[in-house]
N, C-alpha and C. Protein backbone atom coordinates (compact mmCIF):
# COMPACT_ATOMS: atom_id res chain seq x y z
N UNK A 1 -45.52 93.20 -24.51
CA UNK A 1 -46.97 93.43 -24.36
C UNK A 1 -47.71 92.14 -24.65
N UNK A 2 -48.95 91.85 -23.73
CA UNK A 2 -49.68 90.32 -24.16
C UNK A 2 -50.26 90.62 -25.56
N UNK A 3 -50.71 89.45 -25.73
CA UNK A 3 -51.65 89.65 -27.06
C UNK A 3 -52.88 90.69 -26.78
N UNK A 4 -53.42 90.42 -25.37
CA UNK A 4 -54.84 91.07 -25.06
C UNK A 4 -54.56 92.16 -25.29
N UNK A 5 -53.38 92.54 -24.51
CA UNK A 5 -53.49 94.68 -24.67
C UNK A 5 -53.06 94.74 -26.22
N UNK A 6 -52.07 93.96 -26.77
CA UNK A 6 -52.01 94.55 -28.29
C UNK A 6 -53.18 94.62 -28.88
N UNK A 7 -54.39 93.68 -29.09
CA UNK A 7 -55.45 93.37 -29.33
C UNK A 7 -56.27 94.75 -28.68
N UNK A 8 -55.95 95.06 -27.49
CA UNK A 8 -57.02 96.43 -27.30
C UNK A 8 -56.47 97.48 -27.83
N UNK A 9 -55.08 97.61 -28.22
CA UNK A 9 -54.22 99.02 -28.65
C UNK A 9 -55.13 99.11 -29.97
N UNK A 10 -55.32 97.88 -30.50
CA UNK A 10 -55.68 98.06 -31.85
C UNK A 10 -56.77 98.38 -31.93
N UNK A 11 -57.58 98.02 -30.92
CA UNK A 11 -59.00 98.36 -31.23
C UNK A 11 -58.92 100.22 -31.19
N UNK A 12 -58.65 100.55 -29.63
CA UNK A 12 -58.34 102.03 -29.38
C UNK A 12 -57.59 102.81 -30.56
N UNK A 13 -57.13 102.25 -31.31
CA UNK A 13 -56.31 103.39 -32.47
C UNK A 13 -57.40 103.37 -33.50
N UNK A 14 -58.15 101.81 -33.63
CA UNK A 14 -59.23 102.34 -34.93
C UNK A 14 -60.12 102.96 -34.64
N UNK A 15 -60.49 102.62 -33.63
CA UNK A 15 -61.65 103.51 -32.77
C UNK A 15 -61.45 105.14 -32.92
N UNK A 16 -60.23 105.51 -32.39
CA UNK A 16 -59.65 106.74 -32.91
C UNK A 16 -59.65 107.30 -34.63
N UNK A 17 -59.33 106.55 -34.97
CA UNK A 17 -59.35 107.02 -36.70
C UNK A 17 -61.10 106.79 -37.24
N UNK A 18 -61.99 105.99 -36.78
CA UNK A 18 -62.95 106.40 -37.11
C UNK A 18 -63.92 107.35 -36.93
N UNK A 19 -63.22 107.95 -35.49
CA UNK A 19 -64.17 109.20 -34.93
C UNK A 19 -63.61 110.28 -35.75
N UNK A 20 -62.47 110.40 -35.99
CA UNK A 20 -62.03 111.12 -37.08
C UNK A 20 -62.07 111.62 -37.97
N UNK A 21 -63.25 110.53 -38.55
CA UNK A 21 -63.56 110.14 -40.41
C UNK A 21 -64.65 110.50 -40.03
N UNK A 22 -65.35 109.83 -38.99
CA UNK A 22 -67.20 110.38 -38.86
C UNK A 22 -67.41 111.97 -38.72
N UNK A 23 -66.30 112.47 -37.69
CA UNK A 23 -66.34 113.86 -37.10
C UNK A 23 -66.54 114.66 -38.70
N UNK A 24 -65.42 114.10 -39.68
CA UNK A 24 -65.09 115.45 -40.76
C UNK A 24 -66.37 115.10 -41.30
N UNK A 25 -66.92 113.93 -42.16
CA UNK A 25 -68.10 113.61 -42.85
C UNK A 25 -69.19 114.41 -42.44
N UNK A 26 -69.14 114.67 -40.99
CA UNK A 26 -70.47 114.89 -40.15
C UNK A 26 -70.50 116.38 -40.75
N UNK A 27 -69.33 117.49 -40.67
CA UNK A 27 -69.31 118.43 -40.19
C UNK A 27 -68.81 119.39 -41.86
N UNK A 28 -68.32 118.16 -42.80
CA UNK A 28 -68.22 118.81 -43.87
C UNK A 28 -69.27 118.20 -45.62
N UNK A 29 -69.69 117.76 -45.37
CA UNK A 29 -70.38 116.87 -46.28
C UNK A 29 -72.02 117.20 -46.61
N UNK A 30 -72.20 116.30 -47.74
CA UNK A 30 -73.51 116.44 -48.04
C UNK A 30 -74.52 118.01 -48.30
N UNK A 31 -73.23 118.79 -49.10
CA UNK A 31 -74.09 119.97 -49.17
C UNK A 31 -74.12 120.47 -50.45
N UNK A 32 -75.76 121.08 -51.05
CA UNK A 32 -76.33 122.32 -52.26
C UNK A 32 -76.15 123.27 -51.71
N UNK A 33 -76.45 123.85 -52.46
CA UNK A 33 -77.01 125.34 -52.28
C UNK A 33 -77.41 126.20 -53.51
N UNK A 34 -77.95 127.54 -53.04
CA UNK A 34 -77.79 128.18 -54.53
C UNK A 34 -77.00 129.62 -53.91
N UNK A 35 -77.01 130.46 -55.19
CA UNK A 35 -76.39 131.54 -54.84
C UNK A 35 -76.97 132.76 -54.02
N UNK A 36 -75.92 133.60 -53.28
CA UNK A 36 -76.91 134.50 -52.81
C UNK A 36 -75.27 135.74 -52.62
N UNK A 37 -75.96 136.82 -52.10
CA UNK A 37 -75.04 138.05 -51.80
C UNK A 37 -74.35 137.75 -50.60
N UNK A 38 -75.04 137.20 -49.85
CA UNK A 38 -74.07 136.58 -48.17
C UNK A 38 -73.33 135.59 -48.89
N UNK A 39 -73.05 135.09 -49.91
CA UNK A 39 -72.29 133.62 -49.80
C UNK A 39 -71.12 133.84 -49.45
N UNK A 40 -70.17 135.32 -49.72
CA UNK A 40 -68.92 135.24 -49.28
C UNK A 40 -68.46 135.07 -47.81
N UNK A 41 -69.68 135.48 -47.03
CA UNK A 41 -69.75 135.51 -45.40
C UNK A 41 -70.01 134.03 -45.46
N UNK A 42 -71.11 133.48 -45.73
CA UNK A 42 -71.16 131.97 -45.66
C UNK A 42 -70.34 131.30 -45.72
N UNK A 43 -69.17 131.62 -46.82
CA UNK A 43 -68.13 130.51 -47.04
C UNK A 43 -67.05 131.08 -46.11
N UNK A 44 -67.26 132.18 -45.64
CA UNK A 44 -65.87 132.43 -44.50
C UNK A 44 -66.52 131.99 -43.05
N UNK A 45 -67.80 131.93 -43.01
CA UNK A 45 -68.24 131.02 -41.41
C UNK A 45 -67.85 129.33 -41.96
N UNK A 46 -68.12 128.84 -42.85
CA UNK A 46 -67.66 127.73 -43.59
C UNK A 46 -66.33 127.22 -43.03
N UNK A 47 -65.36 128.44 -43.72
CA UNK A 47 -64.09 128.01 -43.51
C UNK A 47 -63.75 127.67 -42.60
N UNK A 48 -64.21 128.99 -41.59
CA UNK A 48 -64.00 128.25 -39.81
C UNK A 48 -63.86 127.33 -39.24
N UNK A 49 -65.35 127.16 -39.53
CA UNK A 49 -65.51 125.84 -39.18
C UNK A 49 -65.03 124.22 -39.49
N UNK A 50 -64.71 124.43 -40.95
CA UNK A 50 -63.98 122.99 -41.23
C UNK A 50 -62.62 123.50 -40.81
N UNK A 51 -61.89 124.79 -40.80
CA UNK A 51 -60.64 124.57 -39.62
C UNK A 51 -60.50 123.77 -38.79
N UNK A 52 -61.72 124.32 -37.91
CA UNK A 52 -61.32 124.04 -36.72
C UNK A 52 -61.89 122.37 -36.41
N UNK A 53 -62.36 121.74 -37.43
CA UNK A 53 -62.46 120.50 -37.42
C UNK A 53 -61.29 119.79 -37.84
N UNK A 54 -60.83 120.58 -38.50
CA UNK A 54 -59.39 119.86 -39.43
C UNK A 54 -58.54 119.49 -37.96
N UNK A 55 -58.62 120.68 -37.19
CA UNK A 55 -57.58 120.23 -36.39
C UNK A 55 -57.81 119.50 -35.40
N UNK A 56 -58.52 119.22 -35.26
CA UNK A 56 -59.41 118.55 -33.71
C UNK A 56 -59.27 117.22 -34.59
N UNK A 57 -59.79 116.65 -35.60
CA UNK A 57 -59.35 115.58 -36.86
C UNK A 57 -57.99 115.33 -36.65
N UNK A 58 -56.93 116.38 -36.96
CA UNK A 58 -55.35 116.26 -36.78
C UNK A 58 -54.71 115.40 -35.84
N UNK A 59 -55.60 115.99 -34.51
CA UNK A 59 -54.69 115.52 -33.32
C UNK A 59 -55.68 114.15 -33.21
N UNK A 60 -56.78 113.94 -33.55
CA UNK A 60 -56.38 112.44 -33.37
C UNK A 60 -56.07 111.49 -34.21
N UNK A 61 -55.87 111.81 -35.23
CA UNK A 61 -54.61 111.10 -36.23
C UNK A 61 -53.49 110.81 -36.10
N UNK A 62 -52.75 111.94 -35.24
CA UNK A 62 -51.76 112.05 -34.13
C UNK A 62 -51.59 111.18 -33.32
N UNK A 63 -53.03 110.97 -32.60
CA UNK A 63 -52.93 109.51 -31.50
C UNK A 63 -53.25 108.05 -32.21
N UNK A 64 -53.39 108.11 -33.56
CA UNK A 64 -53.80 106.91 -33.92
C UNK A 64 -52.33 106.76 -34.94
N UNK A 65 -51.58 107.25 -35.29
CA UNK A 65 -50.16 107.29 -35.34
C UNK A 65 -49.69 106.50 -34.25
N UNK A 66 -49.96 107.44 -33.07
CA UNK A 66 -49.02 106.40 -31.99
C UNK A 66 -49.60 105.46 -30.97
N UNK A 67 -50.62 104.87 -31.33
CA UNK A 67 -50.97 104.09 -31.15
C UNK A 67 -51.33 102.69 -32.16
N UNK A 68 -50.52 103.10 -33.26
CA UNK A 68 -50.51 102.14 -34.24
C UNK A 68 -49.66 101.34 -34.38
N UNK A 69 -48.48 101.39 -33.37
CA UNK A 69 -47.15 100.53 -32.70
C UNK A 69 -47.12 99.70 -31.92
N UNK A 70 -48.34 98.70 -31.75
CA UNK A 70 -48.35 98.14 -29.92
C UNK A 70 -46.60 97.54 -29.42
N UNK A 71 -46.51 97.29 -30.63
CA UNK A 71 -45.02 96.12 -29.84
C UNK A 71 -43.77 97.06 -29.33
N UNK A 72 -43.95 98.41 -29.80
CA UNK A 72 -42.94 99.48 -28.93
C UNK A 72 -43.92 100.35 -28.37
N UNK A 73 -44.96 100.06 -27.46
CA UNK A 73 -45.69 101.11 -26.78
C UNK A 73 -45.62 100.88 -25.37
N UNK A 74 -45.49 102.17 -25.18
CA UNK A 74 -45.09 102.62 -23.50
C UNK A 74 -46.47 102.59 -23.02
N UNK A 75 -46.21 102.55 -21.40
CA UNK A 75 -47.47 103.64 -20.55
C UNK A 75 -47.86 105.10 -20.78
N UNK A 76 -46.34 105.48 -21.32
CA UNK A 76 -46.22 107.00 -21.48
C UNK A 76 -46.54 107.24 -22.80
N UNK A 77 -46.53 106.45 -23.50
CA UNK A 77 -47.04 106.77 -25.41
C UNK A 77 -48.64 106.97 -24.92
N UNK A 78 -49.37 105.71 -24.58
CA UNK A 78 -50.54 105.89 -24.11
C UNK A 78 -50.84 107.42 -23.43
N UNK A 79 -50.60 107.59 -22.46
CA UNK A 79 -51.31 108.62 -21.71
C UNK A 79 -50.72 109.91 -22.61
N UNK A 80 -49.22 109.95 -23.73
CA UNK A 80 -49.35 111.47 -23.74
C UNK A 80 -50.45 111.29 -25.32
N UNK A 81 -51.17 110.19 -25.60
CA UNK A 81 -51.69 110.61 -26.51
C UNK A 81 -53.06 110.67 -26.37
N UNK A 82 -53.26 110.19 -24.97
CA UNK A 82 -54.63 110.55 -24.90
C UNK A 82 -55.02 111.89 -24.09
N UNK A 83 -53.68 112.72 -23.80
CA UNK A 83 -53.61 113.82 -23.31
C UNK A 83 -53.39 114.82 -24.77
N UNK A 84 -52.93 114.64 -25.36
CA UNK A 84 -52.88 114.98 -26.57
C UNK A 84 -54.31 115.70 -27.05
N UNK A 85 -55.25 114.44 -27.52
CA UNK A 85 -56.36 114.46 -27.83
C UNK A 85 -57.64 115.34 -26.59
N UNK A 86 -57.13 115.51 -25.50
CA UNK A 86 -57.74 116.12 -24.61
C UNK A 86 -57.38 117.28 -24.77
N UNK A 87 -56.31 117.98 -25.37
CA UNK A 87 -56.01 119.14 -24.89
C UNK A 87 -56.36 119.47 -26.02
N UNK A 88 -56.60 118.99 -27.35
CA UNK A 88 -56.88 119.23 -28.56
C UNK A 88 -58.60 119.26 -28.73
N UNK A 89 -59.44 118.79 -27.79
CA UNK A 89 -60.62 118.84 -27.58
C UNK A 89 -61.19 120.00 -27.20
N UNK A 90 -60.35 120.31 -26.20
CA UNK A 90 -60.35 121.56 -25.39
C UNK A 90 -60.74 122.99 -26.64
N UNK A 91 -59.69 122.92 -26.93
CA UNK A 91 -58.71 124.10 -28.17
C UNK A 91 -60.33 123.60 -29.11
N UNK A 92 -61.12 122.55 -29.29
CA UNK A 92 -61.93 122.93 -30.33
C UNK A 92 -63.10 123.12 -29.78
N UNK A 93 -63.42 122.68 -29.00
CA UNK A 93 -64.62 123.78 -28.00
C UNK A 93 -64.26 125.05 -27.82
N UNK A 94 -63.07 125.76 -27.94
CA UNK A 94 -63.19 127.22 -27.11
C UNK A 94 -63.20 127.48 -28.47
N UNK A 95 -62.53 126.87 -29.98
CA UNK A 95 -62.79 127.53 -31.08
C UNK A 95 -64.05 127.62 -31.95
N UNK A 96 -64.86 126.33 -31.35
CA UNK A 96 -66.38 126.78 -31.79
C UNK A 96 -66.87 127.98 -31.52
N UNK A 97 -66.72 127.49 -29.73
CA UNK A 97 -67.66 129.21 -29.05
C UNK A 97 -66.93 130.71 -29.90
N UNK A 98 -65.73 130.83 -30.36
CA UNK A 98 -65.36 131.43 -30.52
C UNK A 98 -65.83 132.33 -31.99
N UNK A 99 -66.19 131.17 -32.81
CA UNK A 99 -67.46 131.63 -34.29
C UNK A 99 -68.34 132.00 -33.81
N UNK A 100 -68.69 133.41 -34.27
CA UNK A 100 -70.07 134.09 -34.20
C UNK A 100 -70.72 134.21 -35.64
N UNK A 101 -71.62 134.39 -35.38
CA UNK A 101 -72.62 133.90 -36.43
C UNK A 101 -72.44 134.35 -38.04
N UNK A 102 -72.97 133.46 -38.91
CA UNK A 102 -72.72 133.47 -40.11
C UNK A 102 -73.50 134.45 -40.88
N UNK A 103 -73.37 135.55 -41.19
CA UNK A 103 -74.32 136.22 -42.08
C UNK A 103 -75.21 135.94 -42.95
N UNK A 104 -76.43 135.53 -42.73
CA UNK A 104 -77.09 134.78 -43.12
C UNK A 104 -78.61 135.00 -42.73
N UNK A 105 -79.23 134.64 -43.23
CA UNK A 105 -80.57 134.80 -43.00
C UNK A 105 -80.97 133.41 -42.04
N UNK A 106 -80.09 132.08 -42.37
CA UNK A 106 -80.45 131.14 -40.46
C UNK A 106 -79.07 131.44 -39.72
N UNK A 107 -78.33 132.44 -40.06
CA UNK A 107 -77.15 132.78 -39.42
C UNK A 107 -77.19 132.61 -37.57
N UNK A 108 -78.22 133.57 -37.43
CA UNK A 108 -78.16 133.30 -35.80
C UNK A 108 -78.74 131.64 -35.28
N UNK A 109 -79.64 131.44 -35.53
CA UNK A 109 -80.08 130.00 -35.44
C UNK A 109 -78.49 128.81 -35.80
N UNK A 110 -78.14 129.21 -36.88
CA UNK A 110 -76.84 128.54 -36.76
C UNK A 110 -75.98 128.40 -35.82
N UNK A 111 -75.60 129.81 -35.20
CA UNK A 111 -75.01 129.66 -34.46
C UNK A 111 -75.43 129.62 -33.02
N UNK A 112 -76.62 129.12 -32.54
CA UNK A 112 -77.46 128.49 -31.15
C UNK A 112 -77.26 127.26 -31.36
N UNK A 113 -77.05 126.52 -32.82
CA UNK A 113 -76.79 125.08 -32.95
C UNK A 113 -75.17 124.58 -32.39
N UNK A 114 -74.32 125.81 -32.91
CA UNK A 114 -72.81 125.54 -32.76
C UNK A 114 -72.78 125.92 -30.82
N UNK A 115 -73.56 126.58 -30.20
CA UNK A 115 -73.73 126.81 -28.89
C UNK A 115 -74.06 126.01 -27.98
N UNK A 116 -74.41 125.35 -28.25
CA UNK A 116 -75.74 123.77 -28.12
C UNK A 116 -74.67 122.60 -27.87
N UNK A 117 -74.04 122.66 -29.39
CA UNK A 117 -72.97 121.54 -29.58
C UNK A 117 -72.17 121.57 -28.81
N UNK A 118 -71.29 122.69 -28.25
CA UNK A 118 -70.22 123.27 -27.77
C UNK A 118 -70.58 122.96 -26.41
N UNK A 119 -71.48 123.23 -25.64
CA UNK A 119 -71.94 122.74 -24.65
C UNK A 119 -71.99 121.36 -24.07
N UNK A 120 -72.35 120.74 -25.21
CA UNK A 120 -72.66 118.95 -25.41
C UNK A 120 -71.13 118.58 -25.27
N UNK A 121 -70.09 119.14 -25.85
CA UNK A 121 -68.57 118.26 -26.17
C UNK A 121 -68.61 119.27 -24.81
N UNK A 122 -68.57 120.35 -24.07
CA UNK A 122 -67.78 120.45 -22.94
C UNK A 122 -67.85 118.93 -22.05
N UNK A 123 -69.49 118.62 -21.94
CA UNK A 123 -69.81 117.41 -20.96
C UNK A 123 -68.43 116.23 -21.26
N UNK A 124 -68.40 116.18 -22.67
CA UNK A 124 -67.58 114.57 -22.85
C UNK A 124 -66.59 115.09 -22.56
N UNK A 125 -65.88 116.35 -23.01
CA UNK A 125 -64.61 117.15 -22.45
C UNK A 125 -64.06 116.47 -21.23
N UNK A 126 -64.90 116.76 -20.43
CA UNK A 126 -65.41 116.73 -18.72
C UNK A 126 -64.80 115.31 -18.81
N UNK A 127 -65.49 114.32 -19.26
CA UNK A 127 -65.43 112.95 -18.88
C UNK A 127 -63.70 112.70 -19.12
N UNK A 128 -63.40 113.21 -20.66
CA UNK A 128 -62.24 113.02 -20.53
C UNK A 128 -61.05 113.32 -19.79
N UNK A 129 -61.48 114.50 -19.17
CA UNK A 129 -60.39 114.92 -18.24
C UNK A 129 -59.93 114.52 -16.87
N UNK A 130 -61.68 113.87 -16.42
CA UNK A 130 -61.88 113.42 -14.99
C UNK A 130 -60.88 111.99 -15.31
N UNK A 131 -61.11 111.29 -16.66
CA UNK A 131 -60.52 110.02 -16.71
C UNK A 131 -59.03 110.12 -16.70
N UNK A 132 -58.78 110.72 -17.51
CA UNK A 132 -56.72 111.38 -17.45
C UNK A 132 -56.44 111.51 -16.15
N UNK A 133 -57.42 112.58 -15.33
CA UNK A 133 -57.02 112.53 -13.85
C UNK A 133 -56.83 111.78 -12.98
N UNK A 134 -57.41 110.37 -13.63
CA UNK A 134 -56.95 109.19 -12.59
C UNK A 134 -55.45 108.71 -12.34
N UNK A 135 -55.17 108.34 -11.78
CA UNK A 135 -53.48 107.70 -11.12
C UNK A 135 -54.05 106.08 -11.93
N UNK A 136 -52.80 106.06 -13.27
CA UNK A 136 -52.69 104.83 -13.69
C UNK A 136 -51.11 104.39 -13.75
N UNK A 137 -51.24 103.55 -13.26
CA UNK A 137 -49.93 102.69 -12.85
C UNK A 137 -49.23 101.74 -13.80
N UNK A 138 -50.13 101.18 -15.09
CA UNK A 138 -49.42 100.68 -15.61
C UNK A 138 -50.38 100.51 -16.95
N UNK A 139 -49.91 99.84 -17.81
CA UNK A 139 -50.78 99.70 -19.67
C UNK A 139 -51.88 99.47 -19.27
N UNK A 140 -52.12 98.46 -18.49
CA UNK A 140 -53.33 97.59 -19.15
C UNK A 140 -54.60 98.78 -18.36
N UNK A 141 -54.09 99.63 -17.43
CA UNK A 141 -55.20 100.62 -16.80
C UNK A 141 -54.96 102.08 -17.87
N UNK A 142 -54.17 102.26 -18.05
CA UNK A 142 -54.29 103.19 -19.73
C UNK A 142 -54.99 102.89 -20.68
N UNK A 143 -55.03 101.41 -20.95
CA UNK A 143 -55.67 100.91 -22.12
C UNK A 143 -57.22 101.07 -21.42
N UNK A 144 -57.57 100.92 -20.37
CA UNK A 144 -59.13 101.07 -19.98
C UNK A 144 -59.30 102.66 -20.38
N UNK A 145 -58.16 103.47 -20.23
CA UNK A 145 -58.95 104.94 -20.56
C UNK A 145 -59.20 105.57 -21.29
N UNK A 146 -58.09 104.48 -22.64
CA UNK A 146 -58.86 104.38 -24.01
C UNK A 146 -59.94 104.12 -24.41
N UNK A 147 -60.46 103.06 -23.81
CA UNK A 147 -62.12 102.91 -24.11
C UNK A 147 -62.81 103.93 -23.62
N UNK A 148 -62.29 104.79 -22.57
CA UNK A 148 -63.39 105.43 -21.74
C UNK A 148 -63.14 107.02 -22.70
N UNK A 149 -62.22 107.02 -22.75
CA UNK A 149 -62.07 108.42 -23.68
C UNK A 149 -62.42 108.42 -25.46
N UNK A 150 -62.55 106.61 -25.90
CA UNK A 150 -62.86 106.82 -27.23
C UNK A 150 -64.90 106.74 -27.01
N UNK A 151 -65.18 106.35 -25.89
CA UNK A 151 -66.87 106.07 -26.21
C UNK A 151 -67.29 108.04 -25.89
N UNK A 152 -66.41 108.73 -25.11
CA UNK A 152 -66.53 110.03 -24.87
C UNK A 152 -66.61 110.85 -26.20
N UNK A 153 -65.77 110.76 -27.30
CA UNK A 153 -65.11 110.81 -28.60
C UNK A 153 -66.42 110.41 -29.50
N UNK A 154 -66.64 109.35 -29.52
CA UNK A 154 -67.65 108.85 -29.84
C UNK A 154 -69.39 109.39 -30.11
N UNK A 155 -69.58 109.93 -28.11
CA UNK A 155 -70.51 110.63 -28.17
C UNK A 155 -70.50 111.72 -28.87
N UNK A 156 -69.38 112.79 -28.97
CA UNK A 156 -69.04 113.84 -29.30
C UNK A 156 -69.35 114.35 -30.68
N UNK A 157 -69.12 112.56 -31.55
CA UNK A 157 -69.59 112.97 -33.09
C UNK A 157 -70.63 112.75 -33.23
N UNK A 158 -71.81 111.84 -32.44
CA UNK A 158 -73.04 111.82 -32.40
C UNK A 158 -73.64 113.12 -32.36
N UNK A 159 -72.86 114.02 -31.23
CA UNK A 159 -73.60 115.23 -30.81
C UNK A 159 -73.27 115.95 -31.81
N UNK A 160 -71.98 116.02 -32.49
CA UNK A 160 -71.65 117.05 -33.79
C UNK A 160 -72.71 116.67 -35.40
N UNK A 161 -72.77 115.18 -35.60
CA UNK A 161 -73.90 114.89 -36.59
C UNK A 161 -75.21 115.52 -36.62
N UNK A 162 -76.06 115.48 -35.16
CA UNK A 162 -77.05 115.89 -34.64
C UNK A 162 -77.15 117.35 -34.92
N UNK A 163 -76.19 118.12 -34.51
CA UNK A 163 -76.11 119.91 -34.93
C UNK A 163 -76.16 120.21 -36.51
N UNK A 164 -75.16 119.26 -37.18
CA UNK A 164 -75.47 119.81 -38.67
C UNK A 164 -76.16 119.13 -39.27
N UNK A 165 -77.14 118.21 -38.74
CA UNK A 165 -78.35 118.28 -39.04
C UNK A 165 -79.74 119.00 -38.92
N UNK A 166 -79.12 119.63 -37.58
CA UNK A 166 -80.18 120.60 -37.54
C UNK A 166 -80.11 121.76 -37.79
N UNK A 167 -78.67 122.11 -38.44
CA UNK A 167 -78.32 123.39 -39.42
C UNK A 167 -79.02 123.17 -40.20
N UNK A 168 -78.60 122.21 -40.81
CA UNK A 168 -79.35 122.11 -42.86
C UNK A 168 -80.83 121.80 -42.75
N UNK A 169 -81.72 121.93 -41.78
CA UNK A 169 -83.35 121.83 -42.11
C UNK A 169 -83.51 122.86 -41.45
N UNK A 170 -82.14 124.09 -40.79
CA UNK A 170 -83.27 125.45 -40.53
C UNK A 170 -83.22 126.45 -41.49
N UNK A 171 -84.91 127.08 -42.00
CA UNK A 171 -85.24 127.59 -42.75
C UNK A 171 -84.41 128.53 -42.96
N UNK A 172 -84.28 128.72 -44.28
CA UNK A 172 -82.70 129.90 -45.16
C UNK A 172 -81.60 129.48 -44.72
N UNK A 173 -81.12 128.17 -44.97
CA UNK A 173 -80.04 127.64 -44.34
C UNK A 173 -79.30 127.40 -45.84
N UNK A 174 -79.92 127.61 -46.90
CA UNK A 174 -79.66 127.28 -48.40
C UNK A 174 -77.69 127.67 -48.45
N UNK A 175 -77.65 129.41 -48.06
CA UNK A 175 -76.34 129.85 -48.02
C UNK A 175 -75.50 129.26 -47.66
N UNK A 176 -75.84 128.73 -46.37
CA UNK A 176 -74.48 127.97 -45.74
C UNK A 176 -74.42 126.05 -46.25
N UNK A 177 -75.41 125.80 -46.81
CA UNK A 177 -74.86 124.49 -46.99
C UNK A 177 -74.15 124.65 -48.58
N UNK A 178 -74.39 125.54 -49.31
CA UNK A 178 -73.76 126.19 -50.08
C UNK A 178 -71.99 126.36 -49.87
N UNK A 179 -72.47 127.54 -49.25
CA UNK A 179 -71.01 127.33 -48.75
C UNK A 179 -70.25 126.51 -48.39
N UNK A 180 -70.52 125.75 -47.51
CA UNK A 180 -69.88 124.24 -46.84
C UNK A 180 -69.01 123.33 -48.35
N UNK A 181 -70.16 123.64 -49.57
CA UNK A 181 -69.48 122.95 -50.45
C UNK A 181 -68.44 123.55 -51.34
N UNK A 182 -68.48 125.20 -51.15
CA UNK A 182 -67.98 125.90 -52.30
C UNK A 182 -66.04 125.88 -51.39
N UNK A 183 -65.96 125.89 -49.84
CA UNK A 183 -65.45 126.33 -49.13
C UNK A 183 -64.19 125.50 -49.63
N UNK A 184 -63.10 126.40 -49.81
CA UNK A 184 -62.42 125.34 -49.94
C UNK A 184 -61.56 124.89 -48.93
N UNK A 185 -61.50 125.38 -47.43
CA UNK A 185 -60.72 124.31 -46.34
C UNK A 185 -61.76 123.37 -46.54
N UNK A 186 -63.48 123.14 -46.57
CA UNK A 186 -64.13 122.19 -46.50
C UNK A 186 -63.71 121.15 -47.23
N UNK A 187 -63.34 121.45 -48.50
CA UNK A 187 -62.95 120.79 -49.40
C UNK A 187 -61.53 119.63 -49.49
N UNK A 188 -60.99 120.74 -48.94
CA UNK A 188 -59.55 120.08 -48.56
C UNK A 188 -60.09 119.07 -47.32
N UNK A 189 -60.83 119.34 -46.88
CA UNK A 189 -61.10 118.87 -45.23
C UNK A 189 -61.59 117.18 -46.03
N UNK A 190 -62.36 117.24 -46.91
CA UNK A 190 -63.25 116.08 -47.47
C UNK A 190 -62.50 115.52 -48.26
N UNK A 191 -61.71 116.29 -48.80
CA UNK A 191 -60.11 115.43 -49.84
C UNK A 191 -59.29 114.53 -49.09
N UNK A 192 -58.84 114.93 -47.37
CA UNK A 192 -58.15 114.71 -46.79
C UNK A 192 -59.14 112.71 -46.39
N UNK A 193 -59.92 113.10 -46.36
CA UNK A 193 -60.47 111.79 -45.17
C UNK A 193 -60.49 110.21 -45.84
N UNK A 194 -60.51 110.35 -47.41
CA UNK A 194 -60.14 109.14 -48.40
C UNK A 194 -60.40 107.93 -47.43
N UNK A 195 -60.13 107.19 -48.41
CA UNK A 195 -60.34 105.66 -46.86
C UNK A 195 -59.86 105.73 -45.65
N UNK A 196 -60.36 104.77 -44.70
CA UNK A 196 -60.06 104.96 -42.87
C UNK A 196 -59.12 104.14 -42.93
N UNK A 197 -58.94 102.98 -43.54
CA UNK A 197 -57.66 101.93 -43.30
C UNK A 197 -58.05 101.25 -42.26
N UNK A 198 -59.20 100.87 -41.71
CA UNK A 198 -59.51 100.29 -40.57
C UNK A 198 -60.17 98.67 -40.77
């Protein structure tokens, strides 16, 4: 491999591990609350949700694993890990839509935000899939679909920051940012992310 593509492998794997670190921060962090009678529903819409971040987190840890090898990397390491991360994108859009709303007094409003979002990552979804679908012939055109699938990635945690921000300023939202902190996959989720190594 030249220096250039090792030089872009590297960029594409940190690039990967920081959407990673931003995604969980975005989606598990920064939360009070006080107590209430919904909190046990709160912290089980909670849990869900940092699940299903954990794993969408997972798989691209997964690709930043194998893309953390340039000097034994294939064409085929490349594409199955950015197929990887696509099919793992997939699986966390249908598991958003799949949370219905949190018992809660901004419960439904919550979940028009997770509807919203889910919508927003189908679009980058989209991008990523149209890009996989291209006929690439060799590294250095894999390595372009790394950039094109990490700025997709990218948008994705912009659009996920943006939603739980606009969870935690809708009115009676107290329960669930509560929860978010009491939760303990959240917890584990925020234990897990320690330094990026980047």
């Amino acid at each position: 491999m030249t220096s250039a593509a090792r030089h872009q492998v590297h960029g594409g794997r940190r690039h990967l591990a920081e959407l990673g670190l931003v995604a969980v921060l975005a989606l598990a962090t920064g939360c009070g609350g006080s107590e209430s009678d919904q909190q046990t529903a709160a912290e089980a819409w909670a849990d869900d949700v940092c699940s299903t971040v954990s794993d969408w987190k997972g798989a691209l840890e997964d690709a930043q694993t194998t893309l953390s090898d340039p000097a034994n990397l294939s064409a085929n390491d490349v594409k199955d890990a950015l197929e990887s991360v696509s099919t793992a994108t997939s699986a966390f859009i249908d598991d958003l839509n799949g949370i219905g709303p949190p018992d809660t007094e901004a419960g439904r409003a919550a979940q028009e935000q997770l509807s919203t979002l889910s919508g927003q990552l189908q679009q980058q979804a989209d991008v990523v899939t149209r890009t996989l679908n291209q006929s690439s012939a060799n590294l250095q055109e894999l390595l372009a679909q790394v950039s094109t699938v990490s700025g997709a990635l990218s948008t994705m945690v912009t659009d996920a920051v943006t939603a739980v921000e606009n969870i935690r300023q809708l009115d009676g939202a107290d329960e669930l940012e509560s929860a978010f902190q009491d939760s303990s996959t959240c917890q584990e989720l925020r234990a897990s992310d320690g330094p990026s190594g980047s």
